[in-house]
PDB file of N, CA and C in Angstrom:
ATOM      1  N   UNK A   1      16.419 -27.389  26.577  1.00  0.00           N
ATOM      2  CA  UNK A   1      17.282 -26.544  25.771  1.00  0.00           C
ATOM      3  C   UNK A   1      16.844 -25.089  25.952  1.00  0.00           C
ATOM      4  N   UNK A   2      17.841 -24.327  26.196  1.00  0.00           N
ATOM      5  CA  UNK A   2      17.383 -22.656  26.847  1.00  0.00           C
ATOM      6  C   UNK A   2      17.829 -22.149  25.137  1.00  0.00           C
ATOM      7  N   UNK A   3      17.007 -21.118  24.454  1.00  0.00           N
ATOM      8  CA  UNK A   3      16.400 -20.517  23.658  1.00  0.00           C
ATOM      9  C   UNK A   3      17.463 -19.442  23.733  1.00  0.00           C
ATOM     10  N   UNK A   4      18.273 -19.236  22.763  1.00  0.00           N
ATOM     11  CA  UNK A   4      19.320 -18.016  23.084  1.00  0.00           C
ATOM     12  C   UNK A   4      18.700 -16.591  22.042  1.00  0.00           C
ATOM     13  N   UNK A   5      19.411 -15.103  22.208  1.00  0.00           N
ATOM     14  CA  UNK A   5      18.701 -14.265  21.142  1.00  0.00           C
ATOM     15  C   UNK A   5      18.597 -14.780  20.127  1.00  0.00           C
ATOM     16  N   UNK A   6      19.330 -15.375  19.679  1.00  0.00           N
ATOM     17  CA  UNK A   6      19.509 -15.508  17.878  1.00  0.00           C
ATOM     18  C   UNK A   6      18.377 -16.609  17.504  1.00  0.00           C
ATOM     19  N   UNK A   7      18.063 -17.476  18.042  1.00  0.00           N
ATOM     20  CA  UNK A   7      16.810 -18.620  18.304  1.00  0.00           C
ATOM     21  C   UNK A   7      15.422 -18.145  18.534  1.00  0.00           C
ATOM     22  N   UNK A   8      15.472 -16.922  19.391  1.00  0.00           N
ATOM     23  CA  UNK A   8      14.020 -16.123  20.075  1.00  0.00           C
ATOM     24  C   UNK A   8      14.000 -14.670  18.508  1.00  0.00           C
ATOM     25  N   UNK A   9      14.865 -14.710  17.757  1.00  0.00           N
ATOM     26  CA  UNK A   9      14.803 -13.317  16.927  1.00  0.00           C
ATOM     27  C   UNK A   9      14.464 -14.482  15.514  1.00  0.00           C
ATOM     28  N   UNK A  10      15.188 -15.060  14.856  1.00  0.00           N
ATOM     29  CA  UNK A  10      14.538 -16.533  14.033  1.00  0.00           C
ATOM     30  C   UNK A  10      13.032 -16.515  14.141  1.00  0.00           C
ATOM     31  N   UNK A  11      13.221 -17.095  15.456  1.00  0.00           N
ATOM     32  CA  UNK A  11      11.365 -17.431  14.969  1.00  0.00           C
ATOM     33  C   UNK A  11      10.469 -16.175  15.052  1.00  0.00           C
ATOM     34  N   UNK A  12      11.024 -14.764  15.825  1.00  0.00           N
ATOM     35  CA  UNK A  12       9.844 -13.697  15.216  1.00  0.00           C
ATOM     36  C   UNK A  12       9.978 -13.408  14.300  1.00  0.00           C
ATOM     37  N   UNK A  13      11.093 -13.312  13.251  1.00  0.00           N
ATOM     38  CA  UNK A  13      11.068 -13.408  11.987  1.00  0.00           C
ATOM     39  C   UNK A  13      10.238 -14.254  11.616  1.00  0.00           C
ATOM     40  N   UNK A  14      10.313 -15.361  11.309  1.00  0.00           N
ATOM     41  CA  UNK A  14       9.640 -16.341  11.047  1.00  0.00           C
ATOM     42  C   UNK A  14       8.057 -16.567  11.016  1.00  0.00           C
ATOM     43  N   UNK A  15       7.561 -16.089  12.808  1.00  0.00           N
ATOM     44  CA  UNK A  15       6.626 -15.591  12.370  1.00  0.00           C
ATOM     45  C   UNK A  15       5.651 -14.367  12.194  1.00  0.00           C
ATOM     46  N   UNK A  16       6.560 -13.506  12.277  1.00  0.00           N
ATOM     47  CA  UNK A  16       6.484 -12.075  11.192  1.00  0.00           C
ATOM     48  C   UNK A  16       5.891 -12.286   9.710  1.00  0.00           C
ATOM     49  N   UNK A  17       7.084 -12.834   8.827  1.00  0.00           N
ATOM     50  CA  UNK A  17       6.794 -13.403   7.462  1.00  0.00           C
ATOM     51  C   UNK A  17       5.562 -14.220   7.437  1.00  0.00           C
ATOM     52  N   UNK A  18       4.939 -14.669   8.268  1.00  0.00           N
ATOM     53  CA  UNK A  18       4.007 -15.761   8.330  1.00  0.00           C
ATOM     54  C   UNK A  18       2.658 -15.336   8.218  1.00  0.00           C
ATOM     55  N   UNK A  19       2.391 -14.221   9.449  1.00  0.00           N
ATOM     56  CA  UNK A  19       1.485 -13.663   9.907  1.00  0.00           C
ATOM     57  C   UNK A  19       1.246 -12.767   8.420  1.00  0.00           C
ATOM     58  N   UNK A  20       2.046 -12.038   7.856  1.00  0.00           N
ATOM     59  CA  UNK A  20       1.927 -11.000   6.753  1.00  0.00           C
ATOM     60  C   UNK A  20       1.456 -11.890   5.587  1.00  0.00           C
ATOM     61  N   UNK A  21       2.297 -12.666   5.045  1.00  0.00           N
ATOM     62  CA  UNK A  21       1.693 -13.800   4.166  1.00  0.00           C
ATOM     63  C   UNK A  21       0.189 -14.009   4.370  1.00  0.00           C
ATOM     64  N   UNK A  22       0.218 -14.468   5.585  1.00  0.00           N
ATOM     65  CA  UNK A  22      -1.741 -15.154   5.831  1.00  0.00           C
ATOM     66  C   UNK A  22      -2.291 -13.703   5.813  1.00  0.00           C
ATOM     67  N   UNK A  23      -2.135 -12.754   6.157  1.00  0.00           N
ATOM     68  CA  UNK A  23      -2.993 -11.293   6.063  1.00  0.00           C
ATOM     69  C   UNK A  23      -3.057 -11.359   4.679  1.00  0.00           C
ATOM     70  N   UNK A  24      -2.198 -11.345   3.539  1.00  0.00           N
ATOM     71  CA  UNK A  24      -2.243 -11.295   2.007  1.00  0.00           C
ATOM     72  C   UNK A  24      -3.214 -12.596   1.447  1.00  0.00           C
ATOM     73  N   UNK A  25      -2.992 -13.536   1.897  1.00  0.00           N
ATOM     74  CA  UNK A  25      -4.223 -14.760   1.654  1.00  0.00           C
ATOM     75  C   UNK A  25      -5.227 -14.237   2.193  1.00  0.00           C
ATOM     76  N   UNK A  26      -5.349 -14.006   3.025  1.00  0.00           N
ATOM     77  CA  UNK A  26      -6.769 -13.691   3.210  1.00  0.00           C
ATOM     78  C   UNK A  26      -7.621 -12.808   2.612  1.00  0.00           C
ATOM     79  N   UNK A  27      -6.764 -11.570   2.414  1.00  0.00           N
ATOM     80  CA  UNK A  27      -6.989 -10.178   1.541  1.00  0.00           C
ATOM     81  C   UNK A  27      -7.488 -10.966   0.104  1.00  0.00           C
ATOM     82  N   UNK A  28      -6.479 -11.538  -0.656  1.00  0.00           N
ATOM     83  CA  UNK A  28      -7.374 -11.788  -1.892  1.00  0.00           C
ATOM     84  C   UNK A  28      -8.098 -13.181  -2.025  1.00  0.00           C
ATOM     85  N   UNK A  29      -8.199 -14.022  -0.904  1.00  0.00           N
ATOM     86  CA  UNK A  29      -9.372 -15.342  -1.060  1.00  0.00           C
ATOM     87  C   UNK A  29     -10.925 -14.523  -0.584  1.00  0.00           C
ATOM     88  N   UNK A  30     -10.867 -13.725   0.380  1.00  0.00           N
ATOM     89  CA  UNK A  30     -12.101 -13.320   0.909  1.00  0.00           C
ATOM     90  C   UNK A  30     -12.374 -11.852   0.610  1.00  0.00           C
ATOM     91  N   UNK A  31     -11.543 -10.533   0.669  1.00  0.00           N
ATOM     92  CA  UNK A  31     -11.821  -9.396   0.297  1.00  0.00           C
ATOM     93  C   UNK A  31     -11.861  -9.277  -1.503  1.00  0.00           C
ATOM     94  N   UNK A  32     -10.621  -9.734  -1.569  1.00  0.00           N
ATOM     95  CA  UNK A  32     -11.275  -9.330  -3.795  1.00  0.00           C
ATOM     96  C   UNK A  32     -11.947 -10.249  -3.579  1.00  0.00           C
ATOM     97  N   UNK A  33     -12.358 -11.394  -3.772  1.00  0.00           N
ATOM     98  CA  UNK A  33     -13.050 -12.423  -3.995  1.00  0.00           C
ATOM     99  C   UNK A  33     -14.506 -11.891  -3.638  1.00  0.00           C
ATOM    100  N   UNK A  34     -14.925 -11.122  -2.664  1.00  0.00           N
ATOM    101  CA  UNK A  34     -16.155 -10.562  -2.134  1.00  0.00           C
ATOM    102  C   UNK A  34     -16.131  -9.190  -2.896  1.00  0.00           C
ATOM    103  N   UNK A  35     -15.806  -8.424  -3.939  1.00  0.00           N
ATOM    104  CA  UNK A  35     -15.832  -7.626  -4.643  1.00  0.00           C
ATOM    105  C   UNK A  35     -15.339  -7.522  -5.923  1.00  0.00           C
ATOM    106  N   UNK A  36     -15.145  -8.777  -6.713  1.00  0.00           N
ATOM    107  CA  UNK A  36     -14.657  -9.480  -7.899  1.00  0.00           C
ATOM    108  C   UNK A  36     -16.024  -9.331  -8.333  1.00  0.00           C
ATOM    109  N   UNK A  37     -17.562  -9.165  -7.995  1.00  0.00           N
ATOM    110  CA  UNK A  37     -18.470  -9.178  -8.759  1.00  0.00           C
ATOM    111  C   UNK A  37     -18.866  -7.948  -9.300  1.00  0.00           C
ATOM    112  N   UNK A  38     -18.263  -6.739  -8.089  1.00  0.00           N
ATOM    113  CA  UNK A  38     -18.334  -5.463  -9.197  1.00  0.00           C
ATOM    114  C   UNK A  38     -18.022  -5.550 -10.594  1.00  0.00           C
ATOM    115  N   UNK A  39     -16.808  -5.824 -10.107  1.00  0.00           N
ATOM    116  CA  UNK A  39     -15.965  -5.773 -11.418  1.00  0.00           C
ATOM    117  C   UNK A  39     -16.649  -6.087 -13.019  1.00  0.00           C
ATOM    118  N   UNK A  40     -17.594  -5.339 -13.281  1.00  0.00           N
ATOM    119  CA  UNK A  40     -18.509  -6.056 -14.380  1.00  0.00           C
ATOM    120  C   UNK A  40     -17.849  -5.730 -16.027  1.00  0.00           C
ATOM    121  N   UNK A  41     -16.851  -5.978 -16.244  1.00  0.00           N
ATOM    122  CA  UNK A  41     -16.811  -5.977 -17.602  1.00  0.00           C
ATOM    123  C   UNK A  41     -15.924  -6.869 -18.351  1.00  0.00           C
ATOM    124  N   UNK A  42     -15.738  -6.881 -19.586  1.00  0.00           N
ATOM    125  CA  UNK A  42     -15.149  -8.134 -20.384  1.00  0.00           C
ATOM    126  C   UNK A  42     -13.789  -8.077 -20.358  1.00  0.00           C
ATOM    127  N   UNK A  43     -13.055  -9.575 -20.317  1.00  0.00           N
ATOM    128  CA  UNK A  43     -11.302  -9.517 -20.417  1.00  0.00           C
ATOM    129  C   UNK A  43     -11.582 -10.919 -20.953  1.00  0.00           C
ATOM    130  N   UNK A  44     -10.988 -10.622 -22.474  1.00  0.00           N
ATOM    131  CA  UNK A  44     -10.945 -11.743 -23.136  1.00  0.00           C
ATOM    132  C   UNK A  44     -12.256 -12.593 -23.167  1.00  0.00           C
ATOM    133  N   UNK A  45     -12.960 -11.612 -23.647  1.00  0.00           N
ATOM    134  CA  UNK A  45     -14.271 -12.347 -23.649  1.00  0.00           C
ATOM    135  C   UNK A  45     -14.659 -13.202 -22.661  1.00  0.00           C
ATOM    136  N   UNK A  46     -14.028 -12.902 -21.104  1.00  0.00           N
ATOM    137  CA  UNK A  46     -14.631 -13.677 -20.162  1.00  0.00           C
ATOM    138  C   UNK A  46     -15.501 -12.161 -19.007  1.00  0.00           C
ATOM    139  N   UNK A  47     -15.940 -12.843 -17.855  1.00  0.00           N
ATOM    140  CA  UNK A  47     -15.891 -11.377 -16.855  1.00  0.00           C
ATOM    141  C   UNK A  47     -15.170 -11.236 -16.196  1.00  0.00           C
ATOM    142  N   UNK A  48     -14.438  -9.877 -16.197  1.00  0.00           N
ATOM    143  CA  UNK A  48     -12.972  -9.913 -15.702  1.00  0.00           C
ATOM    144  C   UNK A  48     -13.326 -10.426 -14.474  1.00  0.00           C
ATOM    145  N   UNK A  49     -14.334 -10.509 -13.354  1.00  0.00           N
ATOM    146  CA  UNK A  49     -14.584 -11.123 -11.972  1.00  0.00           C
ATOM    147  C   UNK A  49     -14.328 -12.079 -12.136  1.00  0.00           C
ATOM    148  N   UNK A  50     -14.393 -13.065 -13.289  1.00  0.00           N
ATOM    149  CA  UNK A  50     -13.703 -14.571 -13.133  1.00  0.00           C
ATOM    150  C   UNK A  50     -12.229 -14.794 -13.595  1.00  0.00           C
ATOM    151  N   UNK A  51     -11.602 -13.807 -14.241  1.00  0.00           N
ATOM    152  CA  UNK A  51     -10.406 -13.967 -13.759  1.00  0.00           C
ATOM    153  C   UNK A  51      -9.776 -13.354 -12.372  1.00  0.00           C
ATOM    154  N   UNK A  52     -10.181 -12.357 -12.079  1.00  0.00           N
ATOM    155  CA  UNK A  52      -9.661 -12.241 -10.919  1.00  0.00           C
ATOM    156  C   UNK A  52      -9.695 -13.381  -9.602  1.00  0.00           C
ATOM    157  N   UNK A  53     -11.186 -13.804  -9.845  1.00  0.00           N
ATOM    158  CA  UNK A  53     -11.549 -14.911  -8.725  1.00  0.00           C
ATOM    159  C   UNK A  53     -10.642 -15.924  -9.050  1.00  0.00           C
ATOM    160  N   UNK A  54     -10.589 -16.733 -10.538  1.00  0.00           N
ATOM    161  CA  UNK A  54     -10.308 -17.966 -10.854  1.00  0.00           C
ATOM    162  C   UNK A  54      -8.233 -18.003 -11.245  1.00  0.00           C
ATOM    163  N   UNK A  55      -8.058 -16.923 -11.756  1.00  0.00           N
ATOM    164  CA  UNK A  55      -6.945 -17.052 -12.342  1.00  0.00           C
ATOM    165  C   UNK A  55      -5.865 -15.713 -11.648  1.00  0.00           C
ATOM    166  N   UNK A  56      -6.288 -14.879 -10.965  1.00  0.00           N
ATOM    167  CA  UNK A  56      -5.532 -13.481 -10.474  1.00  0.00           C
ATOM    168  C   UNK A  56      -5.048 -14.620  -8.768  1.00  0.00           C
ATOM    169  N   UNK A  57      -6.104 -14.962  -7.960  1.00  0.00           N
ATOM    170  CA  UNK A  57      -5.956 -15.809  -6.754  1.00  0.00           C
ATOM    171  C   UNK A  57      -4.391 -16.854  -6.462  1.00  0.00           C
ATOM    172  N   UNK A  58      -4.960 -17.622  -7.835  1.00  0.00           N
ATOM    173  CA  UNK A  58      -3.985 -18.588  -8.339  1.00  0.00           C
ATOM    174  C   UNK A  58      -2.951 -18.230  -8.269  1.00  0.00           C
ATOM    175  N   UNK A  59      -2.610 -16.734  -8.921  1.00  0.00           N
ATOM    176  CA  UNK A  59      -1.057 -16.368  -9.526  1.00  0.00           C
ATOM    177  C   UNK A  59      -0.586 -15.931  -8.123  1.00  0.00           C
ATOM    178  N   UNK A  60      -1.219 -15.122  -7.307  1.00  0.00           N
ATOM    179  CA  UNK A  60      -1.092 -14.454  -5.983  1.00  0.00           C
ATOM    180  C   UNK A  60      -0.914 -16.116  -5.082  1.00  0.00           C
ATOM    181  N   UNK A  61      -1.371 -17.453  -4.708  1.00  0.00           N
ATOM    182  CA  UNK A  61      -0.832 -17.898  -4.052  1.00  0.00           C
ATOM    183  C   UNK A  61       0.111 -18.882  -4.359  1.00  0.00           C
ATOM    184  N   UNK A  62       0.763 -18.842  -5.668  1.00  0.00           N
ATOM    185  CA  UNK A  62       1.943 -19.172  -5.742  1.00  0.00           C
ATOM    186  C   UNK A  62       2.879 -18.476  -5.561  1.00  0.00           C
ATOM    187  N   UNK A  63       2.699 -17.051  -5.960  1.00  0.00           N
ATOM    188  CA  UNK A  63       4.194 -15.973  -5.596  1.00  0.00           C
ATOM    189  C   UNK A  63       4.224 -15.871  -4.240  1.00  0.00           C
ATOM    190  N   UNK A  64       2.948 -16.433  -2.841  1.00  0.00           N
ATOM    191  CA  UNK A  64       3.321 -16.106  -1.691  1.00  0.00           C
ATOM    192  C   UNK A  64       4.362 -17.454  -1.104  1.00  0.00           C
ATOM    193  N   UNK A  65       4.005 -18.610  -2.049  1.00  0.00           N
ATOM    194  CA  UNK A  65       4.803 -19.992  -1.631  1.00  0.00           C
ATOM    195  C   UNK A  65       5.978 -19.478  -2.394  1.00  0.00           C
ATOM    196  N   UNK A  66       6.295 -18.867  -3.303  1.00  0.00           N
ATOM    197  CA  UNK A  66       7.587 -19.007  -3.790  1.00  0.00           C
ATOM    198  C   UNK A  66       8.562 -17.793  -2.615  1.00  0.00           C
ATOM    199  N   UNK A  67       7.840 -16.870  -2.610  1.00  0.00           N
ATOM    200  CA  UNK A  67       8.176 -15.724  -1.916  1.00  0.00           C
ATOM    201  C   UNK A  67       8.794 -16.665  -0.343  1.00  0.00           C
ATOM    202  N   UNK A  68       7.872 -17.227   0.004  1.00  0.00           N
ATOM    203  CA  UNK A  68       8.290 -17.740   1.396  1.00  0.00           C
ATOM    204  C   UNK A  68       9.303 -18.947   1.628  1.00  0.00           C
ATOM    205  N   UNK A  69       9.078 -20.018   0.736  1.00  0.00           N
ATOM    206  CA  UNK A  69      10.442 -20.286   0.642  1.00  0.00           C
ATOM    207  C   UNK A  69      11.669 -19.764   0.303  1.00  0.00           C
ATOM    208  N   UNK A  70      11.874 -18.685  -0.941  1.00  0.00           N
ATOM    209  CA  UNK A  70      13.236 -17.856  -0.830  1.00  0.00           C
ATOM    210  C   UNK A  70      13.208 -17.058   0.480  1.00  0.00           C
ATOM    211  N   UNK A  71      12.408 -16.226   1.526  1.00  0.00           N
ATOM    212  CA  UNK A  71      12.910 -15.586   2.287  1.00  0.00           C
ATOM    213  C   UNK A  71      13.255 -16.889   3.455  1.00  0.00           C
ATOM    214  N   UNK A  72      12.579 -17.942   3.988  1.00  0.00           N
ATOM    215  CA  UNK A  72      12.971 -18.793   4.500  1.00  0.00           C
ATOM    216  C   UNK A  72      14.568 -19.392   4.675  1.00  0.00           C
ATOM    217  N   UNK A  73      15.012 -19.675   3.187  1.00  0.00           N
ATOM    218  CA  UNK A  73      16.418 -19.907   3.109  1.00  0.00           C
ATOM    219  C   UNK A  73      17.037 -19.209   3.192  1.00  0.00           C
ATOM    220  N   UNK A  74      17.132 -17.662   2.898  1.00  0.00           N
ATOM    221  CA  UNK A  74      17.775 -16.442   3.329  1.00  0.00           C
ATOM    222  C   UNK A  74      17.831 -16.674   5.006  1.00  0.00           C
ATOM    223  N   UNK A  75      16.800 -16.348   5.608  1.00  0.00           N
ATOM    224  CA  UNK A  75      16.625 -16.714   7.248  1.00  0.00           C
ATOM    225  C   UNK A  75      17.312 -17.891   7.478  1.00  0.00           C
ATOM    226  N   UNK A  76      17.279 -18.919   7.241  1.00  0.00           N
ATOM    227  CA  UNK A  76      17.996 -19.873   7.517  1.00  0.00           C
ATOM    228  C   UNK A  76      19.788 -19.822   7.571  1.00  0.00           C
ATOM    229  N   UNK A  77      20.142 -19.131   6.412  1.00  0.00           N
ATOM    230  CA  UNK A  77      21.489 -18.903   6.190  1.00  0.00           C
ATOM    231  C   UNK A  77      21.694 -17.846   6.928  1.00  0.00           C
ATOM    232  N   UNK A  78      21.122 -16.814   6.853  1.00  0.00           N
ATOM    233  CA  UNK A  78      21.907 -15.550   8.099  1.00  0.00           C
ATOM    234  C   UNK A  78      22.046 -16.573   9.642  1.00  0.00           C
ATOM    235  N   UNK A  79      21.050 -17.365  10.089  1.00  0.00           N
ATOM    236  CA  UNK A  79      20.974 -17.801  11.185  1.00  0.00           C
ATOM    237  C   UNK A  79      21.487 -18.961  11.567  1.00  0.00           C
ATOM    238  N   UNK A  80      22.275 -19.529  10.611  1.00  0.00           N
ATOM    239  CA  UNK A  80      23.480 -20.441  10.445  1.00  0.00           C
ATOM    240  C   UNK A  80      22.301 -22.017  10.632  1.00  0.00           C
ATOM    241  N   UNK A  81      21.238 -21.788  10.126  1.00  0.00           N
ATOM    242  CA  UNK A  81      20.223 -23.388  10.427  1.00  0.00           C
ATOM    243  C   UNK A  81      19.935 -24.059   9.150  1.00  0.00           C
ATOM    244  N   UNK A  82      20.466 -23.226   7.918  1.00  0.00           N
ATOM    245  CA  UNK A  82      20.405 -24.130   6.783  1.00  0.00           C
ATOM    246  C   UNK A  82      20.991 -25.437   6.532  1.00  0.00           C
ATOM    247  N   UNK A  83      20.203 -26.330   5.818  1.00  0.00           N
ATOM    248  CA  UNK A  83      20.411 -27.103   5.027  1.00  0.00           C
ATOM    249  C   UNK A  83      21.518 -27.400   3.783  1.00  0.00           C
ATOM    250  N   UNK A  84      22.716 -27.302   4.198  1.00  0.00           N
ATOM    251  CA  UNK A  84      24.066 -27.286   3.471  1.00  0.00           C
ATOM    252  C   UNK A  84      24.351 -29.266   3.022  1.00  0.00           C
ATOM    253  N   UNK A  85      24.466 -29.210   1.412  1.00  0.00           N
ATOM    254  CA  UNK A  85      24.676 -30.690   0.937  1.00  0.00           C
ATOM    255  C   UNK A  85      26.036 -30.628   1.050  1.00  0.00           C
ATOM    256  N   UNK A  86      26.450 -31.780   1.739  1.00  0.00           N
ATOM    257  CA  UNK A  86      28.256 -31.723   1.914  1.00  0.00           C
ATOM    258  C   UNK A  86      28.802 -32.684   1.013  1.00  0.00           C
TER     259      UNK A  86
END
């Protein structure tokens, strides 16, 4: 099967969105996470370094799964490859 523009522009989209996503995982599993111990003072009587580590991480890699499935189905529908229930 020969790969036409619209097939070769899809997947650099695709993995465009991908590559940027994993740069943002990485940014807050290993960079805050490796400077979450500055962070020395109280939030809610905890250290704010453990929410950032334990509970800021969390919130950040669900908005990148939610984020990537809505731009996914957007991509999908401009590029006529969605999943339509008939």
């Amino acid at each position: 099967m020969q790969l036409t523009e619209k097939h070769r522009q899809y997947w650099r989209k695709n993995l465009n969105i991908t590559a940027i996503l994993l740069a943002i995982w990485f940014f807050v599993t290993f960079v805050v996470g490796y400077f979450a111990r500055d962070l020395n003072f109280s939030f809610f009587g905890w250290p704010f370094s453990f929410w950032v580590g334990a509970q800021g991480a969390l919130v950040v890699y669900v908005a990148i799964i939610g984020f990537y499935a809505w731009y996914m189905n957007k991509l999908d529908i401009e590029h006529g490859v969605d999943e339509t229930e008939e």
